[in-house]
C-alpha atoms as a PDB file:
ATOM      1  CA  UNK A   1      91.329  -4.898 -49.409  1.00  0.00           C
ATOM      2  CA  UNK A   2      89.467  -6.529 -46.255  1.00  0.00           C
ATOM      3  CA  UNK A   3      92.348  -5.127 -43.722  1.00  0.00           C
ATOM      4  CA  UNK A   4      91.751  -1.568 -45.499  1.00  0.00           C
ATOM      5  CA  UNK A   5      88.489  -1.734 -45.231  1.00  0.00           C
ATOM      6  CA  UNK A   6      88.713  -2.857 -41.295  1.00  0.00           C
ATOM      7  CA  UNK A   7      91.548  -0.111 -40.853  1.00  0.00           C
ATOM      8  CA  UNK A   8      89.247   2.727 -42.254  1.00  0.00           C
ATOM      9  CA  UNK A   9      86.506   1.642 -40.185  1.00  0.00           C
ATOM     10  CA  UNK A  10      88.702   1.538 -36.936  1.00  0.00           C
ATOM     11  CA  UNK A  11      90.170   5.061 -37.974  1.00  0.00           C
ATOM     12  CA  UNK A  12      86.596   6.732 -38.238  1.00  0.00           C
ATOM     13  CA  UNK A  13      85.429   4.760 -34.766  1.00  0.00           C
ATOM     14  CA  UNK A  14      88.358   6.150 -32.954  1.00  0.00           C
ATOM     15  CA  UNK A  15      88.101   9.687 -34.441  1.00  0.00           C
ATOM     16  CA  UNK A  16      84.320   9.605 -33.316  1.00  0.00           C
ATOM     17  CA  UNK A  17      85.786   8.454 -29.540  1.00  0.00           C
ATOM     18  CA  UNK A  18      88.534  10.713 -29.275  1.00  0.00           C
ATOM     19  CA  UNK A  19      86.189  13.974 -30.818  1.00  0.00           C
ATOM     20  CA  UNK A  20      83.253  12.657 -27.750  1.00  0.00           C
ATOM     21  CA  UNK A  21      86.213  12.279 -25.270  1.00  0.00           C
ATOM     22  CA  UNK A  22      88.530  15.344 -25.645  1.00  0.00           C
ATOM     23  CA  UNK A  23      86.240  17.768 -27.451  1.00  0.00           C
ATOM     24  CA  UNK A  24      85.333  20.204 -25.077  1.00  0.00           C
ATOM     25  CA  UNK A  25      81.509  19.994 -26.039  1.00  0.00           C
ATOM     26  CA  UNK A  26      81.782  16.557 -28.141  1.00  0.00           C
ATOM     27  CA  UNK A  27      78.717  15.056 -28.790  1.00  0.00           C
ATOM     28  CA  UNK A  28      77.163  15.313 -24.913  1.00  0.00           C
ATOM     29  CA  UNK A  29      73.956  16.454 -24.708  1.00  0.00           C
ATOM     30  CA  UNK A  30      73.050  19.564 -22.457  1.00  0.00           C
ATOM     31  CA  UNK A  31      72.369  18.852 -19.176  1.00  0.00           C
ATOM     32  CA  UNK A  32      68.299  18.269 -18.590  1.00  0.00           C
ATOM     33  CA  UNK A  33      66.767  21.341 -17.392  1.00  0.00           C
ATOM     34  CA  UNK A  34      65.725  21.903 -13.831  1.00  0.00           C
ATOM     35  CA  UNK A  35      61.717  21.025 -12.712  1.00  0.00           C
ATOM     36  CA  UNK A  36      60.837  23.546 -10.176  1.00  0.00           C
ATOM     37  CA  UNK A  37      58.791  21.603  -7.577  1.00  0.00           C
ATOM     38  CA  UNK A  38      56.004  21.989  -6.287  1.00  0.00           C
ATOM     39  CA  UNK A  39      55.547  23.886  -3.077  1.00  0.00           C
ATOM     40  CA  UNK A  40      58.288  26.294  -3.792  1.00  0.00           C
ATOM     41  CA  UNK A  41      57.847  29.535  -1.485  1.00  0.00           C
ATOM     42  CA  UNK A  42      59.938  32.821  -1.202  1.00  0.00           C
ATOM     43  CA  UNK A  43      62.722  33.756   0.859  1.00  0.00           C
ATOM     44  CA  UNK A  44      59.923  36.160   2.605  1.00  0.00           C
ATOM     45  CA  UNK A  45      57.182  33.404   3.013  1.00  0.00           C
ATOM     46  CA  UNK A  46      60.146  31.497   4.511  1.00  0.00           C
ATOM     47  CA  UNK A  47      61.126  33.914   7.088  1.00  0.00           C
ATOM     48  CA  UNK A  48      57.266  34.803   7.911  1.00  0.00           C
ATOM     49  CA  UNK A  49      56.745  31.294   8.924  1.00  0.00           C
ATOM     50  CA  UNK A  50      60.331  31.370  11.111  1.00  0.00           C
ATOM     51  CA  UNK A  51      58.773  34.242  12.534  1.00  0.00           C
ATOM     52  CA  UNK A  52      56.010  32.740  13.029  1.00  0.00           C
ATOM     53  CA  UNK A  53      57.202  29.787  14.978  1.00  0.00           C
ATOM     54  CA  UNK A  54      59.590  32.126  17.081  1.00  0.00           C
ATOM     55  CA  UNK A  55      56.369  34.039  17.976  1.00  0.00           C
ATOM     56  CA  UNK A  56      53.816  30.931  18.261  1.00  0.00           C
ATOM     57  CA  UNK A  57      56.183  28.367  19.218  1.00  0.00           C
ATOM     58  CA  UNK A  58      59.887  29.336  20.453  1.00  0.00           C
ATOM     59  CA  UNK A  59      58.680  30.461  24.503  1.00  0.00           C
ATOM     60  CA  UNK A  60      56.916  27.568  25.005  1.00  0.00           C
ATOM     61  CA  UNK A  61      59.552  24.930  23.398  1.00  0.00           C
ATOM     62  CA  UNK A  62      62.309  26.336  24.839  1.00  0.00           C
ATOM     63  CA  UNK A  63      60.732  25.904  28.224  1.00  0.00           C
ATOM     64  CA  UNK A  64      61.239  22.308  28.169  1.00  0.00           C
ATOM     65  CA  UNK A  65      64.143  22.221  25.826  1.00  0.00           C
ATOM     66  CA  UNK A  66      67.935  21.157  27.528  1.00  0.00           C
ATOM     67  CA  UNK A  67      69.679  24.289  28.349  1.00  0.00           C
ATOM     68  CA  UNK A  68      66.690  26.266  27.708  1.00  0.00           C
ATOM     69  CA  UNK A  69      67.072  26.640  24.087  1.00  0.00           C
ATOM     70  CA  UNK A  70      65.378  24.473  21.381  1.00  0.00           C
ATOM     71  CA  UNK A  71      66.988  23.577  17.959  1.00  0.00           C
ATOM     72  CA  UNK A  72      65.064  25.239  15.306  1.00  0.00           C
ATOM     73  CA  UNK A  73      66.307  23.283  12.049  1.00  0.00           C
ATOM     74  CA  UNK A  74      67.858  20.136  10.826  1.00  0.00           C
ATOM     75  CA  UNK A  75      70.791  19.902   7.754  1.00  0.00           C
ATOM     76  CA  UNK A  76      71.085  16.855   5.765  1.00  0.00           C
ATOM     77  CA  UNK A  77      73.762  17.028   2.624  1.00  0.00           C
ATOM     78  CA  UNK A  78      72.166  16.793  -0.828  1.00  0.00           C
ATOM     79  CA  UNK A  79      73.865  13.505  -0.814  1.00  0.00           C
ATOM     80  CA  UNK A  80      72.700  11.708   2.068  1.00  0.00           C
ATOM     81  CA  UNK A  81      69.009  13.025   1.044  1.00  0.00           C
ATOM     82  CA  UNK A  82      69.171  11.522  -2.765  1.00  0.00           C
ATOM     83  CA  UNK A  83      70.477   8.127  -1.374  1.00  0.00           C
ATOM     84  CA  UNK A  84      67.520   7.956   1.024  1.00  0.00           C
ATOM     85  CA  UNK A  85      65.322   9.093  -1.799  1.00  0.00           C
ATOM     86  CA  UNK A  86      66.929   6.598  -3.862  1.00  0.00           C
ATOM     87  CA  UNK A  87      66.111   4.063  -1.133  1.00  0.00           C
ATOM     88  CA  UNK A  88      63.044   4.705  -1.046  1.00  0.00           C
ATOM     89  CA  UNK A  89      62.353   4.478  -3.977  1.00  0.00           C
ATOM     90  CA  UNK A  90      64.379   1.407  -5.480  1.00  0.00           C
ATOM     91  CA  UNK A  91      63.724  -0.578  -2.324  1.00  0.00           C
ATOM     92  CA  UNK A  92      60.901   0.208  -0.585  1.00  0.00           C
ATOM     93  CA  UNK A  93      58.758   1.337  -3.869  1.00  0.00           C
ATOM     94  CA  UNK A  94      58.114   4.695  -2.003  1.00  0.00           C
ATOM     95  CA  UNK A  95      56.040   7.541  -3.781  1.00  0.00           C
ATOM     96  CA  UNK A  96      57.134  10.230  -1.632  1.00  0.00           C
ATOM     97  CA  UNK A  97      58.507  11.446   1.774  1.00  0.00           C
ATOM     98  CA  UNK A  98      56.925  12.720   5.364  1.00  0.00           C
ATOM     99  CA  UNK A  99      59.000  14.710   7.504  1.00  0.00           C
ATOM    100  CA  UNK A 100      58.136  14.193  11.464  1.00  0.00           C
ATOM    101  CA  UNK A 101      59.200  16.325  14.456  1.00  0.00           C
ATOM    102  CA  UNK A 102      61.173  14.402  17.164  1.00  0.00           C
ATOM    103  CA  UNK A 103      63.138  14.915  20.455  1.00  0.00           C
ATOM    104  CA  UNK A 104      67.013  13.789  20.237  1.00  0.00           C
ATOM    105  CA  UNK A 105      67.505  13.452  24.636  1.00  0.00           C
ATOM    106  CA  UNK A 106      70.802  12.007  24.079  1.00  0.00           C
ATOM    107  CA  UNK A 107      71.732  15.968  24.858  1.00  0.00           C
ATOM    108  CA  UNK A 108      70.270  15.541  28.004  1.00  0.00           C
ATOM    109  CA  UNK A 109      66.692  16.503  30.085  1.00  0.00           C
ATOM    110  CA  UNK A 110      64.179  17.736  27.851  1.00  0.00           C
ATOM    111  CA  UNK A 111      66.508  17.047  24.538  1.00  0.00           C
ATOM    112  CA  UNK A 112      66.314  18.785  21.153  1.00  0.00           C
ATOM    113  CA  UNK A 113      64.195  18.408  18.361  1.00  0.00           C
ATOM    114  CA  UNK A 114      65.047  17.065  15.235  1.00  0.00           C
ATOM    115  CA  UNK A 115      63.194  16.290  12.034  1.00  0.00           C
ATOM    116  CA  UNK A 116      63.290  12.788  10.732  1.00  0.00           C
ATOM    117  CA  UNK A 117      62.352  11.338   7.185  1.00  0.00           C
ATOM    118  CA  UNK A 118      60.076   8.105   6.995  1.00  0.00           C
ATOM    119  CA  UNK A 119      59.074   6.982   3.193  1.00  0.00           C
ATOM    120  CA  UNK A 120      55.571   6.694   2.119  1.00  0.00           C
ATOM    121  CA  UNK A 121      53.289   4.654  -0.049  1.00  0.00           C
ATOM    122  CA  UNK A 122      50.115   5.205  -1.753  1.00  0.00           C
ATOM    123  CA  UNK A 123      47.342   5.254   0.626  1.00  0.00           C
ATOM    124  CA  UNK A 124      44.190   2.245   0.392  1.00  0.00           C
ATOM    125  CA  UNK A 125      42.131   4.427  -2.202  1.00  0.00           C
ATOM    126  CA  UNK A 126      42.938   7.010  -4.576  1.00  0.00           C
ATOM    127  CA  UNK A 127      41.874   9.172  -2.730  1.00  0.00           C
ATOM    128  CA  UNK A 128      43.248   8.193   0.397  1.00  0.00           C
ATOM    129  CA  UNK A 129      46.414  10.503   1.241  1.00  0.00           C
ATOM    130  CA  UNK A 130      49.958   8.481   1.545  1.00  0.00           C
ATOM    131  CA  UNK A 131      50.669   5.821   4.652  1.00  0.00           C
ATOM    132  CA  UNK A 132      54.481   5.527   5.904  1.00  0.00           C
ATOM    133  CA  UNK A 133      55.917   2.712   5.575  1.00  0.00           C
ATOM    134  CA  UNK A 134      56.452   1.622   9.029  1.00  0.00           C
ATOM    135  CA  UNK A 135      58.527  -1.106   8.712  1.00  0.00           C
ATOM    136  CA  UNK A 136      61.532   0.939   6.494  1.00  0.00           C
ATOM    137  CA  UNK A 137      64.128   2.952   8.194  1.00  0.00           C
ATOM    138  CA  UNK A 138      64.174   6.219   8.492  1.00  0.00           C
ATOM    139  CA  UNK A 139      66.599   9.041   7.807  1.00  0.00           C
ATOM    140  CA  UNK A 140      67.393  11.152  10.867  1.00  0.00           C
ATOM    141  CA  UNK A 141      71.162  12.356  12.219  1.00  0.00           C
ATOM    142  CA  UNK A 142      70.952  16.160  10.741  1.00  0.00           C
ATOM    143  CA  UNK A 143      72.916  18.172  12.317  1.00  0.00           C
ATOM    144  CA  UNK A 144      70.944  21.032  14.158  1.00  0.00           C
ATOM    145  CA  UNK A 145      71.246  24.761  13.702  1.00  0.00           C
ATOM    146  CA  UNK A 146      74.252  26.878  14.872  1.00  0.00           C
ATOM    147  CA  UNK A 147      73.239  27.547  17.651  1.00  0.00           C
ATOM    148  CA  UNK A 148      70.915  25.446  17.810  1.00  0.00           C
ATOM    149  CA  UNK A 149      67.950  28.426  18.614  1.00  0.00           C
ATOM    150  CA  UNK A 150      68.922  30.426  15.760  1.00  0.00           C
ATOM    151  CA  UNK A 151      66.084  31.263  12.678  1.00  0.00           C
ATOM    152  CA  UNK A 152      65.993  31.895   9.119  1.00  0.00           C
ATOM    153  CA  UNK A 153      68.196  32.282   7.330  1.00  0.00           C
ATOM    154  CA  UNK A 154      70.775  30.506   9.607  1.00  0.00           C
END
């Protein structure tokens, strides 16, 4: 009677795992639903402020840029960009992200900008704004727009 008992058991536990494993919607739950962030803009107020920098910004920059023409974005994967975040946050107790302009001269005289990522941490006060954390690496290595002068949307 024990070793039916312990068979049924087994019988209904392995139904349950075989129904979650090859059940095409088993008993997952759905996926959690995406936060829009804040800060979100349009693809228009995106392009007014590429246009912006090409008017207020592009003559003068790619005066000093190498070859004469200065990078106007940086791509990092989705990847790369969580495990920094992740970084940041596991390691470094980070409570956001600041994004800083640069110059890359390994290209040559004058270089290339290029945006790099430092971590941040809650300022001295509340109501002091965030302080990076200047000891923590940074994220940097995007790879620049094709070319390199192009606009939104590249």
């Amino acid at each position: 009677m024990k070793n039916l008992f312990s068979l049924i058991i087994g019988l209904i536990i392995g139904a349950f795992v075989s129904y979650y494993f090859f059940c095409p919607s088993g008993l997952t739950t759905a996926p959690p639903t995406s936060v829009v962030p804040k800060g979100i803009i349009s693809p228009s107020q995106a392009q007014d402020l590429s246009d912006n920098w090409t008017t207020y910004r592009k003559a003068v920059n790619d005066s000093v840029a190498y070859k004469g023409e200065e990078n106007r974005s940086s791509w990092y994967s989705i990847e790369d960009m969580e495990y920094y975040v992740n970084y940041a946050q596991d390691s470094l107790n980070a409570n956001g992200i600041r994004l800083y302009l640069g110059v890359n001269t390994t290209f040559g005289d004058g270089g290339l900008t290029t945006i790099f990522m430092v971590p941040t941490q809650e300022g001295d006060t509340r109501s002091s704004p965030p302080k990076d954390i200047s000891n923590a690496d940074a994220l940097d290595m995007g790879h620049n727009g094709i070319p390199p002068g192009h606009g939104y949307p590249n």
